[in-house]
Protein backbone atom coordinates (compact mmCIF):
# COMPACT_ATOMS: atom_id res chain seq x y z
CA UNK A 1 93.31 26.89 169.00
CA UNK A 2 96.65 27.99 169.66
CA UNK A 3 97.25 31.38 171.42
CA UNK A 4 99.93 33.89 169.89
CA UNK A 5 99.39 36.50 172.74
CA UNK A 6 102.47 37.26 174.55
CA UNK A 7 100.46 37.99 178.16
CA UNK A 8 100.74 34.33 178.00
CA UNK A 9 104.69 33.62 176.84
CA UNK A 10 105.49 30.31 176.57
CA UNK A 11 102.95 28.30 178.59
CA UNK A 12 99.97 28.63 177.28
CA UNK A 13 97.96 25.80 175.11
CA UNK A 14 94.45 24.71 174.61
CA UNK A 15 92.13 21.85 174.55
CA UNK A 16 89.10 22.20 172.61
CA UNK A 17 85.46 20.67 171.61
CA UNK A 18 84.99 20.26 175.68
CA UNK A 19 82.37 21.50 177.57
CA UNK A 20 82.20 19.47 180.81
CA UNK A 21 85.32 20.20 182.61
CA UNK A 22 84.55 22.66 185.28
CA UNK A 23 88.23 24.35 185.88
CA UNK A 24 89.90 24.23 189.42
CA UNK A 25 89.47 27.49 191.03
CA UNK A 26 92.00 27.78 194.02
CA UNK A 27 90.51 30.76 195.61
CA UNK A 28 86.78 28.87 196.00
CA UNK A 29 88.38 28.10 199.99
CA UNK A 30 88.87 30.67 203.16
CA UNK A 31 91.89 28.45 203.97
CA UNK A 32 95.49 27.35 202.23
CA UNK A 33 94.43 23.83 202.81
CA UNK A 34 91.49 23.34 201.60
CA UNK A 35 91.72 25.39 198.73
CA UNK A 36 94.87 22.98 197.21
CA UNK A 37 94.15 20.24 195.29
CA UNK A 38 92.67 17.26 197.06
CA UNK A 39 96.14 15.24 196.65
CA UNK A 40 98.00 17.76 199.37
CA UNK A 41 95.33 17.31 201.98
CA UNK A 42 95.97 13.63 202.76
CA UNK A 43 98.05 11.09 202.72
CA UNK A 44 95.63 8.53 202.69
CA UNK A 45 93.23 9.16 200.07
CA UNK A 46 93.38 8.23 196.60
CA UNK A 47 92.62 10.12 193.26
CA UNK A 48 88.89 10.60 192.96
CA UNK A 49 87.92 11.68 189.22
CA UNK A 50 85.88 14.98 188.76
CA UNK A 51 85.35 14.56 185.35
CA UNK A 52 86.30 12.32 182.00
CA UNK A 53 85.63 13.69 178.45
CA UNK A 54 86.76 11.49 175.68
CA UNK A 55 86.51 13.80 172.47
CA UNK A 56 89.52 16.25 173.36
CA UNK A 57 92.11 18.21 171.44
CA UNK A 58 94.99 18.94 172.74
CA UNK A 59 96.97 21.55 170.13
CA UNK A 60 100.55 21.03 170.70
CA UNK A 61 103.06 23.27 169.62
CA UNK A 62 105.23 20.88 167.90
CA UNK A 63 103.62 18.66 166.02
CA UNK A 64 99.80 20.08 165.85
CA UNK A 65 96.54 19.02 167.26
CA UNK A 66 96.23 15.39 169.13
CA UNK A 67 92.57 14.17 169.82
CA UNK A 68 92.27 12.16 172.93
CA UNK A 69 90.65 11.71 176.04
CA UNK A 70 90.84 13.95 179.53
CA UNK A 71 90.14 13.14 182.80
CA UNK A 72 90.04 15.13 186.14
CA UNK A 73 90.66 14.04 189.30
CA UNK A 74 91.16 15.86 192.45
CA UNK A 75 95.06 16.43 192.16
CA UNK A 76 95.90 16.02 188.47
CA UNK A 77 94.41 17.02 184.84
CA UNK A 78 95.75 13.59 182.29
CA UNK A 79 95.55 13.51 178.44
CA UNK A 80 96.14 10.30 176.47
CA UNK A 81 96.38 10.53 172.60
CA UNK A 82 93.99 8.29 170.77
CA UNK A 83 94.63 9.17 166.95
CA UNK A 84 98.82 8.07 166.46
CA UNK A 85 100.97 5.82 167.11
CA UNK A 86 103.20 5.74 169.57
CA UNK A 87 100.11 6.72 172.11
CA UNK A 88 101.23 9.28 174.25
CA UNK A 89 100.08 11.28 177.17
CA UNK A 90 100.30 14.15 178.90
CA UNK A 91 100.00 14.97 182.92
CA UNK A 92 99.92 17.99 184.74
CA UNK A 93 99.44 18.57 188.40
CA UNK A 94 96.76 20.64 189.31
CA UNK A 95 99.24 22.80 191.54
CA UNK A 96 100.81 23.50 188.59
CA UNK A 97 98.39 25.35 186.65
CA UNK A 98 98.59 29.20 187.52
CA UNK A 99 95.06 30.26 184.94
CA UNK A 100 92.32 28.28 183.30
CA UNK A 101 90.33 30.64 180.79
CA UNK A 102 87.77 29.72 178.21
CA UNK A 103 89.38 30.57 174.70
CA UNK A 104 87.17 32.71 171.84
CA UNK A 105 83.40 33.15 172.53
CA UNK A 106 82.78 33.72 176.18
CA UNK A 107 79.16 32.57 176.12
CA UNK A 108 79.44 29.95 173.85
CA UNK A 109 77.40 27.09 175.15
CA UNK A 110 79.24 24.20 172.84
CA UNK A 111 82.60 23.17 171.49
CA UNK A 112 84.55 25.13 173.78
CA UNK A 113 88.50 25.68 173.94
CA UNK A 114 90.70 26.37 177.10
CA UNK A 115 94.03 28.02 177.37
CA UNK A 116 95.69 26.67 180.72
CA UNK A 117 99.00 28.57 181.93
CA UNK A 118 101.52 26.99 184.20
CA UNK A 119 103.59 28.26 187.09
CA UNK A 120 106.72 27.04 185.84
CA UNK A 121 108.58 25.91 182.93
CA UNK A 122 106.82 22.96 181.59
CA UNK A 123 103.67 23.08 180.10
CA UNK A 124 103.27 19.55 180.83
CA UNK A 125 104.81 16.44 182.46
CA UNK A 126 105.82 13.60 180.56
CA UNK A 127 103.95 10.04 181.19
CA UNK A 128 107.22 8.69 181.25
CA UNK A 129 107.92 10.11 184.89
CA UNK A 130 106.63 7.71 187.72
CA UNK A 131 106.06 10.33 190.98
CA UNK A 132 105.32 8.59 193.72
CA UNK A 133 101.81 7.86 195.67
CA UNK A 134 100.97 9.57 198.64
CA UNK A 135 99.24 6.82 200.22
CA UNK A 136 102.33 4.62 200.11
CA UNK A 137 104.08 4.47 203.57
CA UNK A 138 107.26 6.18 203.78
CA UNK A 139 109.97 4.89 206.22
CA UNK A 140 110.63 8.20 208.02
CA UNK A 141 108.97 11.33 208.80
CA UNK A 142 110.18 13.66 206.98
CA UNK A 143 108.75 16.55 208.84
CA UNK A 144 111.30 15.38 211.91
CA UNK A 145 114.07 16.07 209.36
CA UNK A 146 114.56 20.21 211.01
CA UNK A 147 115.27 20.49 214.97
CA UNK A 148 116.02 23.87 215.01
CA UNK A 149 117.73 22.88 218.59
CA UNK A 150 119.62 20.07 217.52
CA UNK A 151 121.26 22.51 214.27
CA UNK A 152 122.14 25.18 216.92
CA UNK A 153 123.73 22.61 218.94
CA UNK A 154 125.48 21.40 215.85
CA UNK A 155 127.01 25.10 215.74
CA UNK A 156 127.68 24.90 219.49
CA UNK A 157 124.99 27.14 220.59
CA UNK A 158 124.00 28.57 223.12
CA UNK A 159 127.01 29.01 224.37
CA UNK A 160 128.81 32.11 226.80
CA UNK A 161 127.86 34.99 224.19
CA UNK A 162 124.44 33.46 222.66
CA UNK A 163 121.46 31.90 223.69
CA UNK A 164 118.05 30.88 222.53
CA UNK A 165 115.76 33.03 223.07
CA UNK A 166 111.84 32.28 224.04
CA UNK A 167 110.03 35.57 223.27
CA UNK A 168 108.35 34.44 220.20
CA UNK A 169 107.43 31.44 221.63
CA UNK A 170 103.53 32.03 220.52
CA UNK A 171 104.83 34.08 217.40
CA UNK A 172 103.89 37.16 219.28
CA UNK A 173 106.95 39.50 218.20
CA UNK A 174 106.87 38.51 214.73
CA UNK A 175 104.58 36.05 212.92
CA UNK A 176 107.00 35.55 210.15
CA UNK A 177 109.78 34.30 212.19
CA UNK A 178 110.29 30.49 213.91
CA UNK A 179 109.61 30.26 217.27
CA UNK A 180 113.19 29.48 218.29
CA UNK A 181 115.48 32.96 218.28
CA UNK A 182 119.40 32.73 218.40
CA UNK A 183 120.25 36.31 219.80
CA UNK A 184 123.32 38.07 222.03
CA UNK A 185 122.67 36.88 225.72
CA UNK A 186 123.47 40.97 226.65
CA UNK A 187 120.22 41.53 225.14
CA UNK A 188 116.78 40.85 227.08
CA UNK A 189 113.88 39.99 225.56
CA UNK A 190 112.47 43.49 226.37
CA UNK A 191 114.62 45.18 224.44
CA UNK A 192 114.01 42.37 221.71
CA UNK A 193 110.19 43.73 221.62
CA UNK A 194 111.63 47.16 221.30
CA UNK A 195 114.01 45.98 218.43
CA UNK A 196 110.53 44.37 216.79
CA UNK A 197 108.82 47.77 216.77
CA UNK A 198 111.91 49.56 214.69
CA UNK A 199 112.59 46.75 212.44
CA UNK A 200 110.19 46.04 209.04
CA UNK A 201 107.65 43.45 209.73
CA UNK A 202 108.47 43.03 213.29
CA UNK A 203 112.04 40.76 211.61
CA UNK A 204 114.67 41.59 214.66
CA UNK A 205 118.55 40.64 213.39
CA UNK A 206 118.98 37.43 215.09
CA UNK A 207 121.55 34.65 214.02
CA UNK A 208 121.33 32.22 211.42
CA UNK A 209 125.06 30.80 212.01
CA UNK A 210 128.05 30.89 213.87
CA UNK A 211 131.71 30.29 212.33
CA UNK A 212 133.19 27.19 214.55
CA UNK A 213 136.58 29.06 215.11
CA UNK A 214 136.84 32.52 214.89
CA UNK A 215 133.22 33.07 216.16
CA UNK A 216 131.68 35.21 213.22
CA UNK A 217 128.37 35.51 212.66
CA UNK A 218 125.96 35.20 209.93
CA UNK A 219 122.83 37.56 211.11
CA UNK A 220 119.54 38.12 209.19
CA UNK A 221 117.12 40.84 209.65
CA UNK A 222 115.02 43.38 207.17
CA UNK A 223 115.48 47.09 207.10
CA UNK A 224 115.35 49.73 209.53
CA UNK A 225 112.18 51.72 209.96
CA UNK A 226 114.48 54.88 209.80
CA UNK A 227 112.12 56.98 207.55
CA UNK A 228 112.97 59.84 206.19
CA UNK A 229 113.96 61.99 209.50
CA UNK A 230 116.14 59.55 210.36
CA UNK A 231 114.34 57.71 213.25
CA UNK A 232 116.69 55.79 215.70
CA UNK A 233 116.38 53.05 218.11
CA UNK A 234 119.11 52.82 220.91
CA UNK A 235 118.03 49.02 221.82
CA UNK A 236 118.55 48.38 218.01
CA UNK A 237 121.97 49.94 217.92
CA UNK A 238 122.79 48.16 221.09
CA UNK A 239 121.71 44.86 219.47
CA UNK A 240 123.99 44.95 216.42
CA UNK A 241 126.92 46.29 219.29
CA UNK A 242 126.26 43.18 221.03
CA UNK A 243 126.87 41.02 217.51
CA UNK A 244 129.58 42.84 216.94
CA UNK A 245 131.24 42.38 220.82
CA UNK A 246 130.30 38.54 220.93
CA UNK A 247 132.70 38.03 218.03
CA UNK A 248 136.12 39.39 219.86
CA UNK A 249 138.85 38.57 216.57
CA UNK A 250 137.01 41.69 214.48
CA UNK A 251 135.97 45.57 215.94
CA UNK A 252 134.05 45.93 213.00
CA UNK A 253 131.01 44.86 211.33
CA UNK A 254 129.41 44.59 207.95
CA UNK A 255 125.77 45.38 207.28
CA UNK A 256 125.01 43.81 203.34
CA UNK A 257 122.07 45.43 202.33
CA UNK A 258 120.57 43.00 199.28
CA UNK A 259 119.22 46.45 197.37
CA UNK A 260 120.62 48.62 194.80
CA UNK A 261 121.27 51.82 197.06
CA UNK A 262 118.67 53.96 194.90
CA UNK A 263 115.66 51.61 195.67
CA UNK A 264 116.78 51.40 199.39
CA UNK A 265 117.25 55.38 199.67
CA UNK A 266 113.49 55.36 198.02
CA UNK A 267 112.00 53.21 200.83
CA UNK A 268 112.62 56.38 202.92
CA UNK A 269 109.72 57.76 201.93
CA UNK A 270 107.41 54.51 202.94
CA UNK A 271 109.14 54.53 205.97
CA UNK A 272 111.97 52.13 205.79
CA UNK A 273 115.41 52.46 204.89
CA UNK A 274 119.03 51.71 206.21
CA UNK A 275 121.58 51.81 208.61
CA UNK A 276 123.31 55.07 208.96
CA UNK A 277 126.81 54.75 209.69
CA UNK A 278 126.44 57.91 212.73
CA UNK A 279 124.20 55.36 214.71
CA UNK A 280 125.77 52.64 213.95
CA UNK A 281 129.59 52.57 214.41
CA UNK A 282 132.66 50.45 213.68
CA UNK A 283 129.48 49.01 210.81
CA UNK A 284 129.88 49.43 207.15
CA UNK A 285 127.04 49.11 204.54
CA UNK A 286 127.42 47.41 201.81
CA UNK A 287 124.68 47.74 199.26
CA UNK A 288 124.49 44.35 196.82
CA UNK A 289 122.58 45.87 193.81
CA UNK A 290 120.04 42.72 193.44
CA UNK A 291 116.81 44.03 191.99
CA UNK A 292 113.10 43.11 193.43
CA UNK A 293 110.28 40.42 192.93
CA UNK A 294 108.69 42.37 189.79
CA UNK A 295 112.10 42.89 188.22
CA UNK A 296 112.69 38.87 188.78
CA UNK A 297 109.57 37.95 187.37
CA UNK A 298 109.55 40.11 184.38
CA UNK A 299 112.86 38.51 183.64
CA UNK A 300 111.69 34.97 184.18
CA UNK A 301 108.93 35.63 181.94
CA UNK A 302 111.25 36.84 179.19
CA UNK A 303 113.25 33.80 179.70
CA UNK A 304 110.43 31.33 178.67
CA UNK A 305 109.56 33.13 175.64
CA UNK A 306 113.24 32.52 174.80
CA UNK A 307 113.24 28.67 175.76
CA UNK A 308 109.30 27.84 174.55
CA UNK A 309 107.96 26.95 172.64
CA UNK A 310 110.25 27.89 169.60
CA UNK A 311 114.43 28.43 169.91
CA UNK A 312 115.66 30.86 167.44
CA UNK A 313 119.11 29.06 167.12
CA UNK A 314 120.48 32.36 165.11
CA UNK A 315 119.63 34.95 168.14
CA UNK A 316 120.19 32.03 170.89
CA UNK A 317 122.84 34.73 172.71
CA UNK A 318 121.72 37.76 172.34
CA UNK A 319 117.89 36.93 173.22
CA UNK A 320 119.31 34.98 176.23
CA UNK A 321 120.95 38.18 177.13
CA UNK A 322 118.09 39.99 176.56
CA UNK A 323 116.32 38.46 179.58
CA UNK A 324 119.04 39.42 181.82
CA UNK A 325 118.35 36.11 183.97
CA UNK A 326 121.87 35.59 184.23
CA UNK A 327 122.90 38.60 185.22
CA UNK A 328 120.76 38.96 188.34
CA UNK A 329 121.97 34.96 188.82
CA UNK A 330 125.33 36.74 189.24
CA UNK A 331 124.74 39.83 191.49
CA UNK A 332 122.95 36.80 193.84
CA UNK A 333 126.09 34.25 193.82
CA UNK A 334 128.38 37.47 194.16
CA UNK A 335 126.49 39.23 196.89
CA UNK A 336 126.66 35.35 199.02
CA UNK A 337 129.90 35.47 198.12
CA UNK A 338 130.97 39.24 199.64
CA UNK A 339 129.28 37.80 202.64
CA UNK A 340 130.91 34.67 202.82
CA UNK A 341 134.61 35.84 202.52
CA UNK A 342 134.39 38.76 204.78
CA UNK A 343 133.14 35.26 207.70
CA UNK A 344 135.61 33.69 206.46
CA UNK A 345 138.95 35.29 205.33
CA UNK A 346 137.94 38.66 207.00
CA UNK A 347 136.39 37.23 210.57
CA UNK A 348 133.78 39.62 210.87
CA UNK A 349 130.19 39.27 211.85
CA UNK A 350 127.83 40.40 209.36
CA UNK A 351 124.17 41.29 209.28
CA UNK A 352 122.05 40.58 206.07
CA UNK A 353 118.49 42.10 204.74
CA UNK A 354 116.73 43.48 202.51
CA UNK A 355 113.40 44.96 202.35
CA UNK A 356 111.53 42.58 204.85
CA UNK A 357 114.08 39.71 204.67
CA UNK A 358 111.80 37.05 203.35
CA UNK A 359 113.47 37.24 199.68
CA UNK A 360 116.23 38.32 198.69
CA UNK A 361 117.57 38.11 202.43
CA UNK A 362 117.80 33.75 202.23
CA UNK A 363 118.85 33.63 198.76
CA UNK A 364 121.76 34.96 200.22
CA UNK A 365 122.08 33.64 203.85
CA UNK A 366 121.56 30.04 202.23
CA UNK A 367 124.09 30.49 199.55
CA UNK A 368 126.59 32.42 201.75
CA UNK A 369 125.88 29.08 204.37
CA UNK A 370 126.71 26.77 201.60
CA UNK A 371 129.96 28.12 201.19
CA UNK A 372 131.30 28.10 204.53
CA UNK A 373 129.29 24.85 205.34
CA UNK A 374 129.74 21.68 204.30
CA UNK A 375 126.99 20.37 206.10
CA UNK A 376 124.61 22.13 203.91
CA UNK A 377 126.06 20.34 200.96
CA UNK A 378 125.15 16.88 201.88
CA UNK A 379 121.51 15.91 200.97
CA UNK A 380 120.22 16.01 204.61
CA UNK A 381 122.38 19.28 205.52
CA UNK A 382 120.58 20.68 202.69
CA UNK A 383 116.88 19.72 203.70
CA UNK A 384 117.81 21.17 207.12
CA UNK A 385 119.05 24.73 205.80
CA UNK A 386 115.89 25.21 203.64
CA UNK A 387 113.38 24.22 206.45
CA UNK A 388 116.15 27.12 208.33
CA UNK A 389 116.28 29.44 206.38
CA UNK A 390 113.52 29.47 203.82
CA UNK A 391 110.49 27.53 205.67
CA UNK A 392 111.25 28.66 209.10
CA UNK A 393 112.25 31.98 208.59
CA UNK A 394 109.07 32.90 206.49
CA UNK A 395 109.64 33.02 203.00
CA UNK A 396 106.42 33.58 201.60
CA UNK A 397 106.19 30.50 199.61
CA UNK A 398 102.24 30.84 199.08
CA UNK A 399 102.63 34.25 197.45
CA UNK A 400 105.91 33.49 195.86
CA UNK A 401 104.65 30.18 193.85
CA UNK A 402 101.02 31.44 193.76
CA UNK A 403 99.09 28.23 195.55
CA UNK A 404 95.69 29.00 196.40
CA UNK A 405 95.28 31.72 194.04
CA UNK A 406 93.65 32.10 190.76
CA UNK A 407 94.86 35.42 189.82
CA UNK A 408 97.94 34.80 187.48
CA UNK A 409 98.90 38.19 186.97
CA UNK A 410 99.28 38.85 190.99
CA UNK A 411 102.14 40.93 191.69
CA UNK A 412 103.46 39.16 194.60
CA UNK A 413 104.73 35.57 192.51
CA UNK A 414 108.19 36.25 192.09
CA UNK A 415 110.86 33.01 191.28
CA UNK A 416 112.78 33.92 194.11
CA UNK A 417 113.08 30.43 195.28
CA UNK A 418 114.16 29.12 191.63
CA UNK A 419 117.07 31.46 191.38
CA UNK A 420 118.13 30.04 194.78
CA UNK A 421 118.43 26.49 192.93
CA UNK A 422 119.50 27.56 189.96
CA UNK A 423 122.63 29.68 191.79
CA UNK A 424 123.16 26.09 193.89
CA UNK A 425 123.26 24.37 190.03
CA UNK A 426 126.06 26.61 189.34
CA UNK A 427 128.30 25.92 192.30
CA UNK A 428 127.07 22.23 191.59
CA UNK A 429 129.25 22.87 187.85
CA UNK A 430 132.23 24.74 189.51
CA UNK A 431 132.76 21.97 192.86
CA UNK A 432 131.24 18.59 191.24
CA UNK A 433 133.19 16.67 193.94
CA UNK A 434 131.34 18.79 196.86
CA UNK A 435 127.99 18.27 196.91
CA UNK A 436 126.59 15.19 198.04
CA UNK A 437 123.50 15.28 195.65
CA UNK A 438 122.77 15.32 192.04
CA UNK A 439 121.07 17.78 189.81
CA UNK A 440 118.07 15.25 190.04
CA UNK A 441 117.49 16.04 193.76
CA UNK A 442 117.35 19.84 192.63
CA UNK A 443 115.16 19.50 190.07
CA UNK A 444 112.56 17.22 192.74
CA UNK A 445 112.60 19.92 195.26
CA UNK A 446 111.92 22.56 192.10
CA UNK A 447 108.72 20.24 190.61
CA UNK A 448 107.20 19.38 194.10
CA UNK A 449 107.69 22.90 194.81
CA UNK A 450 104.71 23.12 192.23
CA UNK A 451 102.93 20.24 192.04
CA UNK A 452 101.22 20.21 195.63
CA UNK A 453 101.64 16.75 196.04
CA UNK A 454 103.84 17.60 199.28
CA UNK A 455 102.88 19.69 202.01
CA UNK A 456 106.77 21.12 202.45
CA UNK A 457 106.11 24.44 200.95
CA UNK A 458 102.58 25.11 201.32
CA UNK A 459 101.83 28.69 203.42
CA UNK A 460 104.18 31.32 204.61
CA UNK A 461 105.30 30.85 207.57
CA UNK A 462 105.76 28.39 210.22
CA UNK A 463 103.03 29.47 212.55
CA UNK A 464 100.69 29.18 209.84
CA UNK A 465 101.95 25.70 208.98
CA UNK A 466 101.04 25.20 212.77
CA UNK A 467 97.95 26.77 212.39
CA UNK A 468 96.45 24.62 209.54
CA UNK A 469 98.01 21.54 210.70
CA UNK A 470 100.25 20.96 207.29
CA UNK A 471 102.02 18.33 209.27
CA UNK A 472 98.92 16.16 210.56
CA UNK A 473 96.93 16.17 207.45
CA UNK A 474 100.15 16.41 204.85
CA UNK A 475 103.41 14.79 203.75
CA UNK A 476 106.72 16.12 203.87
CA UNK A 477 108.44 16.06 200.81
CA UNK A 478 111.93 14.72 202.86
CA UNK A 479 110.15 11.77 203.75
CA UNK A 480 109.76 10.70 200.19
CA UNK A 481 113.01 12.06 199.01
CA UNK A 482 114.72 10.48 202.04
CA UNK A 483 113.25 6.78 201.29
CA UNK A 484 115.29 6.40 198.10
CA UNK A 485 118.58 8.46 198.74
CA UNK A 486 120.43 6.29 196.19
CA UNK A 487 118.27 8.26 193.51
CA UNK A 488 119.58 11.13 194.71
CA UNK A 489 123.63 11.17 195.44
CA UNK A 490 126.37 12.27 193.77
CA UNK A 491 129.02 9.69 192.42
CA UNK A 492 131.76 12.14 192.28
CA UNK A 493 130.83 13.51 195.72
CA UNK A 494 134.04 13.51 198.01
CA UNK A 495 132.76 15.73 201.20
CA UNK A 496 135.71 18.14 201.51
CA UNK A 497 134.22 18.16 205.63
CA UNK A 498 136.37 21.52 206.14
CA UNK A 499 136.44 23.08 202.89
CA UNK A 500 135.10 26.77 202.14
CA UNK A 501 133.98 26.98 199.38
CA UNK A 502 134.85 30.31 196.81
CA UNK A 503 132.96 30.22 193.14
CA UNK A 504 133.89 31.70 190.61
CA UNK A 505 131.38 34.41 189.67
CA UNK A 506 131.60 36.30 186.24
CA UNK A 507 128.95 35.73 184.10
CA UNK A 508 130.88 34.06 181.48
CA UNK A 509 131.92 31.21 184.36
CA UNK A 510 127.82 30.82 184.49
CA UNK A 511 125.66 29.25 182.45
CA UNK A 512 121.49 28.79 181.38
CA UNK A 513 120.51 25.46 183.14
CA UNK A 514 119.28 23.98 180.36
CA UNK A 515 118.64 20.62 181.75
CA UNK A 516 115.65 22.36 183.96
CA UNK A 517 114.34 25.31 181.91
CA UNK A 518 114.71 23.69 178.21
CA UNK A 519 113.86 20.04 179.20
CA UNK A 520 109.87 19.55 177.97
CA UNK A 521 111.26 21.15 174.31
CA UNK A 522 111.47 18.09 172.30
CA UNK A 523 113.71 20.24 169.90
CA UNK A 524 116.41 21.12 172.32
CA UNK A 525 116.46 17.79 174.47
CA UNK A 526 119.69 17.70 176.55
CA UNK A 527 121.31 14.86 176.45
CA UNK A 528 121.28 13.76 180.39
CA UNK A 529 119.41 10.79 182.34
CA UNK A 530 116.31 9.48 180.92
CA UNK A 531 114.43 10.72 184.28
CA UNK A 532 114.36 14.15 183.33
């Protein structure tokens, strides 16, 4: 049966008179690894099936119950229709699914039904998409794509104001950052332990990148530990000096705090906080008014009962608006773009967090980089500023997406990462000539961000990566996207190699990407390339 309850929105369907499936539970493993389906361990093992029922009924939403057959294997759950013509099927990475309940009498011993939710917008993948085997060789190594030594030197770092540091060589001052640390060479690495203690999470401001000519700097951190006395640390305020001094065209500095100034005024009380302007001077704060995780995933979820599984063409606008997905899509391309201009036009340094830098923080660093860097707009630049900024830097991926854990309704999955793509689709619309890929190659990184058939974005950090050997017993997802490029390119691209790049960013200059969040409703089908 079909489910009207809306704790399930738009992803939620059924498959009934089954009673052998035994539902993947993520959390049954201690580690990340192991507790993924079997498809993201290896790279050399093939599907193995769990399980193959042959009287199944699969309700759709659009045109009513299908009876088939359903079989189980260690990565993927696939249906195949065996009651109309054309057959079709249905396929749905394991990764993917976010609950698996039994539907109606709990105890029922017989025909059974089962409601499975997904993590993102599809409820499930077409047949007609081909994604590629695991155990296929790849040409290159994808996870040799991100030298974080070979992009400083790119920026021309070290150099006489910065250098690398190795304090968190063994991820000692902070688990959640890379090992590699770009920092002011004024400041020593005690001071830098120091810094840790004062700053949330241990996440010291430390450079992400450098502006080739005038010297400005793009720095990341999370909040003060001010609390509500006011705590101060002198080797913090002579860190953010030391920014400041290394870039000699600008006196001044800008702190962007990603918060509205209400929520960052009420992290006070836990503790946290912001910069006062007394301890820190020649710095202005700048508070971006971009909401939290919760707010972002209420929103999302509001946004897929719009698109799924019906469209109420009459209220299409005002529903849409309703969500307010849009608008926070907005405060995120305008806050990179504050940040951006004052590198660029202003030649000022400028430090960036929010509440421990792992969300909000890269959504804007990334989009703020993409602007003043063409690099980051070719297909490879790109893969190197997410392994940067998001992988590196410890967004928490595992939380964010939900791998590993059963609980659906856990308050740390947040689409933080999706509004990152779906800002990068809009400057894709306003430059079409300046990025080297295609909407295709953001939509890839988006479904393998899911599907766990890559090992890219599994855990949250890169010492954990380390830890569980993602590399050794995984594939990247570069490697595969990197052995067909010519899937991926842009014919219009043109490069514009010294170009900065300014969107425009009202909200009626932005728009819902349908091709991604509308493109599994067969009554709404955009009219693009057959891929999608």
């Amino acid at each position: 049966m079909q489910s009207t309850n809306s704790e399930y929105g738009s992803q939620y369907w059924a498959v009934c008179h089954f009673t052998s499936l035994t539902p993947f539970n993520p959390s049954s493993s201690s580690n990340i690894l192991s507790a993924l389906p079997q498809r993201a361990q290896t790279a050399q093992v093939a599907p193995e099936f769990q399980t193959q029922t042959k009287d199944v009924t699969y309700i759709c939403p659009f045109i009513g119950p299908v009876r088939g057959s359903l079989s189980v294997t260690n990565y993927r759950l696939f249906f195949r229709c065996t009651d109309r013509e054309p057959v079709f099927g249905l396929d749905l990475p394991l990764g993917v699914l976010s609950r698996v309940e039994k539907i109606g009498a709990a105890t029922s011993r017989g025909d059974v039904s089962y409601g499975l939710a997904c993590k993102d917008m599809r409820n499930l993948l077409s047949l007609s998409m081909s994604p590629p085997l695991l155990f296929q060789v790849f040409p290159e190594n994808g996870w040799k794509v991100y030298d974080p030594l070979a992009e400083y030197k790119r920026q021309g770092l070290p150099n006489e104001s910065w250098r690398i540091s190795k304090v968190n060589d063994h991820y000692e001052l902070c688990d959640s950052y890379p090992a590699a640390l770009v920092v002011p060479v004024t400041i020593t690495d005690e001071e830098l332990r120091r810094v840790s203690s004062f700053r949330a999470k241990g996440r010291i401001p430390v450079l992400s990148w450098i502006h080739p000519e005038s010297q400005a700097a793009v720095v990341r951190a999370s909040q003060p530990m001010v609390g509500q006395n006011g705590r101060r640390c002198k080797e913090d305020e002579k860190l953010l000096q030391a920014i400041m001094d290394a870039n000699a065209q600008s006196h001044k500095m800008f702190i962007f705090d990603a918060r509205p100034s209400v929520n960052a005024a009420a992290n006070k009380m836990k503790g946290g906080g912001y910069e006062s302007e007394d301890a820190y001077q020649n710095a202005e704060l700048v508070f971006l008014d971009i909401h939290n995780i919760h707010v972002m995933r209420e929103s999302l979820r509001k946004l897929k009962e719009v698109v799924y599984p019906n469209i109420e063409d009459s209220h299409w606008l005002s529903n849409l608006e309703s969500t307010h997905w849009l608008e926070h899509i907005k405060l995120i391309l305008a806050g990179a773009l504050r940040i951006a201009d004052k590198v660029e036009s202003g030649k000022t340094s400028v430090v960036v967090h929010c509440s421990d830098g792992w969300d909000r923080t890269p959504q804007l660093t990334s989009l703020a980089l993409i602007m003043l860097d063409s690099h980051y707009r070719t297909i490879r630049g790109f893969q190197i500023l997410l392994e940067k900024e998001w992988l590196s830097f410890g967004h928490r991926f595992q939380q964010r997406v939900g791998h590993g854990d059963k609980n659906h309704t856990d308050a740390d999955r947040s689409p933080i990462f999706l509004q990152f793509i779906d800002c990068v689709w809009q400057m894709t619309r306003q430059f079409p000539a300046a990025f080297e890929f295609n909407e295709y190659f953001l939509i890839t990184i988006l479904d393998h961000l899911y599907s766990c058939l890559f090992g890219t974005f599994l855990c949250n950090s890169e010492q954990q990566r380390l830890k569980e050997e993602v590399p050794k017993h995984t594939v990247s997802l570069w490697s595969f996207v990197n052995s067909q490029l010519e899937e991926f390119v842009n014919p219009l691209y043109v490069g514009y190699p010294s170009h900065v790049l300014f969107p425009t960013v009202g909200i009626r200059h932005l728009q819902l990407w349908v091709t991604y969040y509308i493109r599994w409703n067969p009554r709404m089908r955009p009219q693009v390339h057959s891929r999608f």
